[in-house]
Protein backbone atom coordinates (compact mmCIF):
# COMPACT_ATOMS: atom_id res chain seq x y z
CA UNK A 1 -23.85 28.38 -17.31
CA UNK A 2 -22.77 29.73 -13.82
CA UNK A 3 -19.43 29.79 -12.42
CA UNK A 4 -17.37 31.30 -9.63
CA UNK A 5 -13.60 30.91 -10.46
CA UNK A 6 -10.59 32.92 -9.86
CA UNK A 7 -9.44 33.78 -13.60
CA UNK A 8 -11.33 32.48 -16.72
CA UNK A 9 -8.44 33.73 -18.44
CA UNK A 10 -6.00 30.65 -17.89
CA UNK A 11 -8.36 27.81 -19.48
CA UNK A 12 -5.80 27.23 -22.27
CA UNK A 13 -3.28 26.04 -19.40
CA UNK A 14 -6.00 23.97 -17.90
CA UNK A 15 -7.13 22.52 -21.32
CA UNK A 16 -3.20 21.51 -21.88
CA UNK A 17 -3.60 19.49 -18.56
CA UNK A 18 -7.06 18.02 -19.32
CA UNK A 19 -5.55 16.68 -22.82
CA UNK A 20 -2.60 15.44 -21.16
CA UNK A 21 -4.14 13.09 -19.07
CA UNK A 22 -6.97 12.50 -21.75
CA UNK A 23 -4.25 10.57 -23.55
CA UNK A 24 -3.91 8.31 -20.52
CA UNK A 25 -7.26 7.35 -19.07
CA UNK A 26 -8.09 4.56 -21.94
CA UNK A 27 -11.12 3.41 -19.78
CA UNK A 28 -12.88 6.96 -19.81
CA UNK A 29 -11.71 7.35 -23.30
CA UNK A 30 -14.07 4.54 -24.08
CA UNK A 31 -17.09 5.70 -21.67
CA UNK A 32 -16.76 8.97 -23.25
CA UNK A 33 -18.19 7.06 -26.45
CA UNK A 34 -20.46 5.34 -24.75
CA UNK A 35 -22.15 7.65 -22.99
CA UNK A 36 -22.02 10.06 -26.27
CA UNK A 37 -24.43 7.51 -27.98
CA UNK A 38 -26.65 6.22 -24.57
CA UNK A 39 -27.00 9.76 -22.88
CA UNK A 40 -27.38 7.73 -19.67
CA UNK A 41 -27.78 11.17 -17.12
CA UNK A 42 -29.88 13.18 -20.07
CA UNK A 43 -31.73 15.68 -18.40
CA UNK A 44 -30.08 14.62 -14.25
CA UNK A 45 -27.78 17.21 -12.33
CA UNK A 46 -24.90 15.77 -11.36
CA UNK A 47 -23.17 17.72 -8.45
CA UNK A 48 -19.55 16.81 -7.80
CA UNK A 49 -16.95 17.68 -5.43
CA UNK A 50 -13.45 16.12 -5.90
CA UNK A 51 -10.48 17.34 -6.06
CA UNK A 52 -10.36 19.79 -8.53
CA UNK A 53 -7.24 18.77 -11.02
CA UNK A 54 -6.92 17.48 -14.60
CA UNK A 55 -7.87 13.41 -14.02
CA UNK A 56 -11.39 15.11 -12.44
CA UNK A 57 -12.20 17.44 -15.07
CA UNK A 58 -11.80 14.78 -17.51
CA UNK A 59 -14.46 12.86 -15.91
CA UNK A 60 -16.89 15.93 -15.34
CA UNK A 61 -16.32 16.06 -19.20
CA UNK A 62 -17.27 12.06 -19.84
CA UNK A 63 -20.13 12.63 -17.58
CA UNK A 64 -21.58 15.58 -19.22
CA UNK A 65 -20.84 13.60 -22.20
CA UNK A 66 -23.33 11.18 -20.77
CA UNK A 67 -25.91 14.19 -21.28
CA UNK A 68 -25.46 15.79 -17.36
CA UNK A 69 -25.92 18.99 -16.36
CA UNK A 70 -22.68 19.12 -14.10
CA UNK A 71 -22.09 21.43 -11.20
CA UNK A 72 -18.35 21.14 -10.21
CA UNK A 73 -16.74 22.05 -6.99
CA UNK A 74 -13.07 21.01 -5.20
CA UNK A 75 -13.18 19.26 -2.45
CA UNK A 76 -10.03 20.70 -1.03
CA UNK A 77 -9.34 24.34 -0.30
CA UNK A 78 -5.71 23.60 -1.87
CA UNK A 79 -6.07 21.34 -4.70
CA UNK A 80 -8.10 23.03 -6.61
CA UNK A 81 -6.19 24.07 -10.03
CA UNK A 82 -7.17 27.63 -11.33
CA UNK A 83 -6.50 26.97 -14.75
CA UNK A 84 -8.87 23.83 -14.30
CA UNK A 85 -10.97 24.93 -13.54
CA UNK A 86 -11.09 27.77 -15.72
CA UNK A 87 -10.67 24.98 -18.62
CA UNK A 88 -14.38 23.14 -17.30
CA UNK A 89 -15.93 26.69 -17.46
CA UNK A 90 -15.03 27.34 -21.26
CA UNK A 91 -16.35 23.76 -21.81
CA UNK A 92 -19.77 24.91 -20.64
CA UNK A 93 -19.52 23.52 -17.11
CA UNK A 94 -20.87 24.94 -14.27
CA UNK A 95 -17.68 25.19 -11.73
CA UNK A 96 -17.60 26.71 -8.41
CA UNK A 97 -13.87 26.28 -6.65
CA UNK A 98 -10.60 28.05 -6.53
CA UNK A 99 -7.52 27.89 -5.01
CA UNK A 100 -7.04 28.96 -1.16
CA UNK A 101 -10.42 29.32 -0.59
CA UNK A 102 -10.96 30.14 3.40
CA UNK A 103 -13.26 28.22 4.91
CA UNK A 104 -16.42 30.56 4.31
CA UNK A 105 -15.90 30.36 0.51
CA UNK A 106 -14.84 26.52 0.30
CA UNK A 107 -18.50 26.11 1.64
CA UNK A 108 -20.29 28.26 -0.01
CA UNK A 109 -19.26 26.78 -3.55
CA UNK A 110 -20.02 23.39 -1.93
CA UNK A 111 -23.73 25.23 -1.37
CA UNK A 112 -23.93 26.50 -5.11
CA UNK A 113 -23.62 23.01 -6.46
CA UNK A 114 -26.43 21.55 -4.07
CA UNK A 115 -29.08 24.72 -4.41
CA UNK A 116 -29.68 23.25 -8.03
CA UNK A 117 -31.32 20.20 -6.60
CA UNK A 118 -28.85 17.44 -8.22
CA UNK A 119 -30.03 14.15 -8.69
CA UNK A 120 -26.35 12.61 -8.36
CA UNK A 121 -24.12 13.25 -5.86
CA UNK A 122 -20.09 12.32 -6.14
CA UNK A 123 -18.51 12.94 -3.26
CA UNK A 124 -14.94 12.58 -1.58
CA UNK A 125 -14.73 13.05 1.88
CA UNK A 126 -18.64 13.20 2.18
CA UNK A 127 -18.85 16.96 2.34
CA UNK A 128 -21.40 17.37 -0.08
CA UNK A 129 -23.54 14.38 1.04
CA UNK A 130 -23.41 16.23 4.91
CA UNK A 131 -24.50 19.74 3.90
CA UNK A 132 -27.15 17.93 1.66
CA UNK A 133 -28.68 16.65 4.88
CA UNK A 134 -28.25 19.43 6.99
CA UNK A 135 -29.37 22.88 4.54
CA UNK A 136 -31.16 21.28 1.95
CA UNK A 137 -33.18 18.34 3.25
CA UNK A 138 -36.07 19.65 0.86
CA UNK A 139 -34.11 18.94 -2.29
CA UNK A 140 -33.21 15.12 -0.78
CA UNK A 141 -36.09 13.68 -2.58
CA UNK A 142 -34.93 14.49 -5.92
CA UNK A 143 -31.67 12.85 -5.52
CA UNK A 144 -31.80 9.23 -7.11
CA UNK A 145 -28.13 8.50 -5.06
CA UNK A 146 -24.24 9.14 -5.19
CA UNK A 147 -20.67 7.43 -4.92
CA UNK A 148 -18.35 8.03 -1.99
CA UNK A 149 -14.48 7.75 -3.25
CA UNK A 150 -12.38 8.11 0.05
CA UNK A 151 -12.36 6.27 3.18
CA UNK A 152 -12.94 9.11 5.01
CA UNK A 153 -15.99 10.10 3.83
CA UNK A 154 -17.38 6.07 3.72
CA UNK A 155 -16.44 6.32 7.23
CA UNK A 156 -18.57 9.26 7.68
CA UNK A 157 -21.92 7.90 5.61
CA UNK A 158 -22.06 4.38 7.34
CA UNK A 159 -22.00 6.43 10.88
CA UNK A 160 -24.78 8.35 9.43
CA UNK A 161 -26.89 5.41 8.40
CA UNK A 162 -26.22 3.74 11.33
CA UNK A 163 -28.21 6.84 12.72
CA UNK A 164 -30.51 6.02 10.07
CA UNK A 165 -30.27 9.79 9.09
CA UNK A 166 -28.91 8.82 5.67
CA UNK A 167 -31.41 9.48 3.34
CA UNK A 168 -30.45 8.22 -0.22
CA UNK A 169 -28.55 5.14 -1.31
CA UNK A 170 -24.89 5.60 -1.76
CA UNK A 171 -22.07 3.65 -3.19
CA UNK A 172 -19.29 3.11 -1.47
CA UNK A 173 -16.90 3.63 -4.72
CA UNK A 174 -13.49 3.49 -2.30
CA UNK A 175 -14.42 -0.32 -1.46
CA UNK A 176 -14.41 -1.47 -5.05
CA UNK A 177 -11.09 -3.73 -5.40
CA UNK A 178 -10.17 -1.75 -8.17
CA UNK A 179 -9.94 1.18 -6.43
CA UNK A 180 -8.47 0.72 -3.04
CA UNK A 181 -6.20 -2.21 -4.34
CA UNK A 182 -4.78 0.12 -6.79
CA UNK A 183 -5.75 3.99 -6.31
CA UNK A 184 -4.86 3.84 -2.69
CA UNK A 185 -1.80 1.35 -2.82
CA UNK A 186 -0.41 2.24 -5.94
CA UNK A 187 -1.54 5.88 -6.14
CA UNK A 188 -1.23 7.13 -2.95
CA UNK A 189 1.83 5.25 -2.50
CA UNK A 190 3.27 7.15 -5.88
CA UNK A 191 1.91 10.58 -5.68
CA UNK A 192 2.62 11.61 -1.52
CA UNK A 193 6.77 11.24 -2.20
CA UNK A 194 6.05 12.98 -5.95
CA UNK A 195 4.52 15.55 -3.38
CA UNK A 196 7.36 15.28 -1.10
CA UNK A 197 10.15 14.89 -3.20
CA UNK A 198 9.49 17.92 -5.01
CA UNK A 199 8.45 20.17 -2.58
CA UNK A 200 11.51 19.22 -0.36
CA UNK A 201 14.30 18.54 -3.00
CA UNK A 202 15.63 16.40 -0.31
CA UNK A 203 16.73 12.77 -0.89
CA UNK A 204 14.39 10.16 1.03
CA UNK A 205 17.67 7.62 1.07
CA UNK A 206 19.06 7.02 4.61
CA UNK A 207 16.48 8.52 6.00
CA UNK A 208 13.90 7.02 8.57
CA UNK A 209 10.33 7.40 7.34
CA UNK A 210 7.64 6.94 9.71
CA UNK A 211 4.23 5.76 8.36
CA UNK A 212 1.14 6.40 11.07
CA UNK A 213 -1.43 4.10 9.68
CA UNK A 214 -1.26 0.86 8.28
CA UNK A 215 -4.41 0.32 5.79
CA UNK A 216 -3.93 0.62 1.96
CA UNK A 217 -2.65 3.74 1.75
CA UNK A 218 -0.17 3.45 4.63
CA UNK A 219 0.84 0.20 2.65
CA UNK A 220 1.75 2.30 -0.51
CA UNK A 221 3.27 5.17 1.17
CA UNK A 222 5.58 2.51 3.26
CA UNK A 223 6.54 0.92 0.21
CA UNK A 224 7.88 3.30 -2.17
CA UNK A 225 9.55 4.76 1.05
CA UNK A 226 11.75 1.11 1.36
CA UNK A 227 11.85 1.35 -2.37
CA UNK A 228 13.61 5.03 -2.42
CA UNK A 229 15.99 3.63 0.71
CA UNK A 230 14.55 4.73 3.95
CA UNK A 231 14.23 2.69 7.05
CA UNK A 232 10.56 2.46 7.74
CA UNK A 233 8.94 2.65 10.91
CA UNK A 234 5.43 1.97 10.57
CA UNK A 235 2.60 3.10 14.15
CA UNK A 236 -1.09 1.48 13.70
CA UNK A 237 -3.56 0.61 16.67
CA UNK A 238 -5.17 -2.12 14.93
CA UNK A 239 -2.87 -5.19 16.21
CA UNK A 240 -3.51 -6.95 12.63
CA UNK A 241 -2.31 -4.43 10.26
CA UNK A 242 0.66 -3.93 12.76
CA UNK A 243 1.21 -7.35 12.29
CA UNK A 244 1.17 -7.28 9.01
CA UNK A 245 3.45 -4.79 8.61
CA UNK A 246 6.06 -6.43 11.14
CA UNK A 247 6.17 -9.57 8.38
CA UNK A 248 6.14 -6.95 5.40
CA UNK A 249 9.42 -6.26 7.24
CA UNK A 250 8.65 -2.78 8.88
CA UNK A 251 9.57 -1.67 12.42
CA UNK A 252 6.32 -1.45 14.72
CA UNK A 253 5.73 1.16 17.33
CA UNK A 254 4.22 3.74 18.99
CA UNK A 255 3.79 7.20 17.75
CA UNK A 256 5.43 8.53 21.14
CA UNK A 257 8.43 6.32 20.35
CA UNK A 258 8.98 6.58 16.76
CA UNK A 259 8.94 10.65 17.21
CA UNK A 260 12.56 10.71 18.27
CA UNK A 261 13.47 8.26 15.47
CA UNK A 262 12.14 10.04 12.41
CA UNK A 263 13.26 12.14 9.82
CA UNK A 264 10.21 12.50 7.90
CA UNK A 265 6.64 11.42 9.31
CA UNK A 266 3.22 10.93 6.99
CA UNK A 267 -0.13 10.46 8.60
CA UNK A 268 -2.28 7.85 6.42
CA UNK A 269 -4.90 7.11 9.21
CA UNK A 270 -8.36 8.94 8.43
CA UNK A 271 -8.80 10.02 12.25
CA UNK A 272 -7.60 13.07 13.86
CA UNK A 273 -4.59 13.70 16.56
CA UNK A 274 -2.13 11.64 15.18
CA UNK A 275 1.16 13.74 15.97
CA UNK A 276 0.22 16.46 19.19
CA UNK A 277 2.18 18.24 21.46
CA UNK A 278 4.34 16.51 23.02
CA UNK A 279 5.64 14.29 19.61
CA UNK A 280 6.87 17.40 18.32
CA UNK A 281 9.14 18.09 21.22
CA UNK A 282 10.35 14.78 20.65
CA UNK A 283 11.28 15.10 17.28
CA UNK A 284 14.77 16.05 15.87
CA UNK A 285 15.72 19.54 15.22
CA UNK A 286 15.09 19.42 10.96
CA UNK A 287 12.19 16.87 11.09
CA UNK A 288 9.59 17.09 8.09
CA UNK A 289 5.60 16.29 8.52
CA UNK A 290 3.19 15.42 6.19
CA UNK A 291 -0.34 14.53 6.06
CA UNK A 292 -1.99 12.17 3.15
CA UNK A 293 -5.56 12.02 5.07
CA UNK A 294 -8.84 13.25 3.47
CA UNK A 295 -8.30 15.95 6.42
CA UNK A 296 -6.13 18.25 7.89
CA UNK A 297 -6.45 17.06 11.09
CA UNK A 298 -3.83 14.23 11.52
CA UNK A 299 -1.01 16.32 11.97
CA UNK A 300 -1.82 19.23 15.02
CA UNK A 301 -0.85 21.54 13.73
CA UNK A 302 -2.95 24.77 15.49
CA UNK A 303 -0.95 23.41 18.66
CA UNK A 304 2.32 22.97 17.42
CA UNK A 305 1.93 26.62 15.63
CA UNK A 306 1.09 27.43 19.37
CA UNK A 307 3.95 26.17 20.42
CA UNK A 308 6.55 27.27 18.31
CA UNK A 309 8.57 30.27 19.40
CA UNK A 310 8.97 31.50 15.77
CA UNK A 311 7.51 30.36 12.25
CA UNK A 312 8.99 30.49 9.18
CA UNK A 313 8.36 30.05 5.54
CA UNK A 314 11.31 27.41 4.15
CA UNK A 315 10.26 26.99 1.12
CA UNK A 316 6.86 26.82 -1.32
CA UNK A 317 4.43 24.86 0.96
CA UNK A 318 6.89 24.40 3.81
CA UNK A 319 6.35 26.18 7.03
CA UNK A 320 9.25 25.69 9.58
CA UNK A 321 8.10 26.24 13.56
CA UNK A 322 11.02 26.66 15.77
CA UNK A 323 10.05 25.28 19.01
CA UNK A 324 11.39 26.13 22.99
CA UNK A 325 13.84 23.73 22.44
CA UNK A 326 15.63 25.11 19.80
CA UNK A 327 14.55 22.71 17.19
CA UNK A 328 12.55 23.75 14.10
CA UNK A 329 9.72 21.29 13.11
CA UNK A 330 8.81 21.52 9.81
CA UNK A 331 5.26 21.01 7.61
CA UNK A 332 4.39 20.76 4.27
CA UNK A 333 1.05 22.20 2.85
CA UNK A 334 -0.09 23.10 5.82
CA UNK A 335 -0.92 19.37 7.08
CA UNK A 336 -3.82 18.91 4.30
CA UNK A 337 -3.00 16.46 1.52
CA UNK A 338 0.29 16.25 0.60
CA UNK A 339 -0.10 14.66 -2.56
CA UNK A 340 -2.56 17.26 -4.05
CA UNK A 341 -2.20 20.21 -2.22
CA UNK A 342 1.73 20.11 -2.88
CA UNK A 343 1.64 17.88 -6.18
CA UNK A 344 -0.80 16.92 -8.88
CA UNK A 345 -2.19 13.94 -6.96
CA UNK A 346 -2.62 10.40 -8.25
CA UNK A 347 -1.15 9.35 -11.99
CA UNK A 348 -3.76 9.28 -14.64
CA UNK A 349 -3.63 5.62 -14.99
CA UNK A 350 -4.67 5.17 -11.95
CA UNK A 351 -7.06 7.45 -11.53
CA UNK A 352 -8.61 6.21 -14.21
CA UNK A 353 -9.83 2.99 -12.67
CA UNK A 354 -11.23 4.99 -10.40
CA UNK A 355 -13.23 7.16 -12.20
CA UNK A 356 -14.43 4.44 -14.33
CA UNK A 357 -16.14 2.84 -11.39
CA UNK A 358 -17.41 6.58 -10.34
CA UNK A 359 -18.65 6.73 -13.88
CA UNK A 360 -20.12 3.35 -14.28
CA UNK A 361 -21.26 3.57 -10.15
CA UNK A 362 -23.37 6.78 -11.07
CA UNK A 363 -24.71 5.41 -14.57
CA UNK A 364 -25.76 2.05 -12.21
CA UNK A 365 -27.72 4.43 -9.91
CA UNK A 366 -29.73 5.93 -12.93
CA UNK A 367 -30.34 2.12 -14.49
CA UNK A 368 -31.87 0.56 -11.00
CA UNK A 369 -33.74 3.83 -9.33
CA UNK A 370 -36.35 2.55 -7.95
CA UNK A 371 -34.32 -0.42 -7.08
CA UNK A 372 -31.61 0.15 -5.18
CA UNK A 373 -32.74 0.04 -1.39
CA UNK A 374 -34.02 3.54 0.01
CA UNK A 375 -34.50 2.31 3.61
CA UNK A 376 -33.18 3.82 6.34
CA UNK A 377 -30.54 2.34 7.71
CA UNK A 378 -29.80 0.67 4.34
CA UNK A 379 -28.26 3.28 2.71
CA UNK A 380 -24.65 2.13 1.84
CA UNK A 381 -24.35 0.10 -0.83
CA UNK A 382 -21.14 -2.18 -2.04
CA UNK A 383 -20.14 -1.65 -5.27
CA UNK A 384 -21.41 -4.20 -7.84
CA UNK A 385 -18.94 -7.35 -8.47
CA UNK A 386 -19.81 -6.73 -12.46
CA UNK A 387 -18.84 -3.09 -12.46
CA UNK A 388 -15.34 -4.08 -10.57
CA UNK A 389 -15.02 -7.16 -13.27
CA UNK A 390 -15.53 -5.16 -16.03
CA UNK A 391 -13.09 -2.29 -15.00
CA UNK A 392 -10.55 -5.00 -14.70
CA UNK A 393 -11.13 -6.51 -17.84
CA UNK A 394 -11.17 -3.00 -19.76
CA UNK A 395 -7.81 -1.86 -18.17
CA UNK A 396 -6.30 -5.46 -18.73
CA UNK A 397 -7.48 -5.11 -22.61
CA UNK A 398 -5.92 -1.29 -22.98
CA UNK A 399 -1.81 -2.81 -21.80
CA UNK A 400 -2.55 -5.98 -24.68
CA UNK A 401 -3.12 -8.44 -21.73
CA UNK A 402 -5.30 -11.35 -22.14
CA UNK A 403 -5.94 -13.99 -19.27
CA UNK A 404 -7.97 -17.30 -19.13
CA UNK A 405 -11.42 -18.17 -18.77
CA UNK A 406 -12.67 -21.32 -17.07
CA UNK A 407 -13.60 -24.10 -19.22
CA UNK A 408 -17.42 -25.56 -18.40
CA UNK A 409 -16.06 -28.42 -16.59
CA UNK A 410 -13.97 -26.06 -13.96
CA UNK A 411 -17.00 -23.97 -13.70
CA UNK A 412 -18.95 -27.05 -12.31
CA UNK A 413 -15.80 -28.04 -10.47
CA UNK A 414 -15.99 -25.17 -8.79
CA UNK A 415 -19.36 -23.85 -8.46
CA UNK A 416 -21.13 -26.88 -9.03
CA UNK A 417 -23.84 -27.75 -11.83
């Protein structure tokens, strides 16, 4: 077992967590059985790197379960958990992440977990599928394939297999339905103000909450913001989810309008230079920015610290920067994810849909190797209609809920003979 953690010491806090959230992930509760009888990954390296809290330890633990040898690394410089991490260690795992890592060490515990040669890759943000390609092409052939979770990173793998320099099949775990309906609606929309609420101690109530970005996320983030009591002004630049969110009765406009009008902005867009320069000189004296993108890029903030006339530190993962005008524009956690770098991320429930299709996604790679397309330029792979079926139908069955199934005649009524 090799590891490179900040304090070993703290595993009994991180096995408290781990339990916790045991107790509320019924669908890995039951792959964790599973997998202890099948040993689908006996004798495969898994490498992972997701953000390093309790809901992802839990599922490093079902997959080793599964008979993996897991190497474990964050996939955030400040979501990483020390006693976490420290917890996967004194289960035997091989972890390589701690919080605040600079740059230099975030990437070389993303290398440790690739040197090993893994034959699974989970990714989220397509970090670890990148550096695969680009230091360690000669370990490619041994990898059978990997799951994507984010829309950041699926973003990232279907421009590289549109290069056709993608070479391995992944699965595009963030496109299931039950994990974009639900992980980024529900999830996101939950744990960013969880994130906000607590690091601000501020009520959200009166306020006007602008929402830059208008896909799933955006669409949970906007709604618990009208559910707390904030007007909602929502900027997009595809016309159709503006649209949308016009009839789901949000105000519609430009970032360079809606700058003066905010009290507290969150970026949900998965692209970069969202709020510049010349927003924050727009914005009131007092006004809060967030970011809930894979990447800390949506929110400018090297220019706006270049601007400001003064920093200060407000408050635990609030950094105020007084500007020429006299106005002090405040960030949380530094523009990288809100939700995880100034909260615990997504509840377990949800997250627990999700990692049952990241579970049952990587067992589905191991079953059909040798199968699944390794062409170039056919790389990406949709996630299996079966494996999004039976996640619903295992998460219906844990809250008592039954539904009903089609008798023969509507099956021919509907799909013919």
């Amino acid at each position: 077992m090799a590891h490179e953690i900040r304090n070993r010491d703290l595993w009994k806090d991180g096995r408290m967590k781990i339990d916790w959230v045991k107790h509320h992930m019924p669908l890995l509760n039951g792959l964790e059985k599973e997998f202890l009888g099948q040993k689908p990954f006996k004798d495969l390296k898994i490498a992972l790197s997701v953000h390093l809290e309790a809901k992802t330890a839990y599922l490093c633990e079902v997959l080793a379960a599964g008979g993996a040898e897991m190497y474990v690394t964050g996939s955030n410089p400040l979501s990483t958990q020390d006693d976490v991490a420290a917890a996967l260690v004194q289960s035997g795992l091989n972890v390589f992440a701690w919080y605040g890592a600079t740059s230099e060490e975030y990437e070389r515990h993303i290398r440790k977990v690739l040197e090993v040669g893994p034959n699974i890759i989970i990714d989220d943000g397509g970090d670890l599928v990148s550096l695969m390609h680009s230091e360690f092409p000669h370990l490619i052939p041994g990898v059978i394939g990997g799951c994507e979770e984010t829309t950041t990173g699926i973003l990232r793998l279907q421009s590289m297999n549109r290069a056709r320099t993608l070479q391995f099949p992944m699965m595009l775990v963030n496109n299931a339905d039950c994990k974009h309906l639900f992980d980024n609606r529900y999830g996101t929309g939950q744990s960013v103000w969880t994130g906000i609420n607590r690091t601000t101690n501020l009520i959200v109530a009166g306020k006007t909450v602008v929402v830059a970005g208008y896909g799933w996320c955006g669409k949970g983030v906007a709604l618990r913001a009208k559910g707390q009591g904030a007007k909602v002004i929502v900027t997009e630049v595809d016309p159709v989810k503006a649209l949308e969110a016009v009839m789901d009765g949000f105000s519609v406009m430009k970032m360079s309008d809606a700058a003066s009008e905010g009290d507290v902005f969150v970026t949900v867009t998965g692209c970069r230079d969202v709020i510049t320069g010349p927003d924050f000189m727009k914005m009131k004296d007092g006004a809060i920015c967030c970011n809930a993108g894979h990447f800390d890029v949506e929110v400018d903030v090297a220019s706006l610290r270049g601007m400001a006339t003064d920093t200060v530190q407000a408050r635990q993962n609030i950094t105020g920067y007084r500007l020429s005008n006299g106005n002090t524009i405040y960030v949380l956690a530094e523009g990288r994810l809100v939700n995880l770098a100034a909260g615990d991320g997504h509840p377990a429930e949800i997250m627990d849909m999700s990692f049952a299709i990241q579970a049952l996604s990587a067992r589905y790679l191991v079953e059909h190797r040798g199968s699944v397309p390794r062409v170039p330029g056919k790389m990406v792979n949709e996630i299996p209609a079966e494996i999004d079926q039976e996640v619903a139908r295992r998460e219906l069955a844990s809250w008592g809920c039954e539904i009903d199934t089609l008798t023969e005649e509507q099956r021919r009524y509907l799909y013919g003979a």
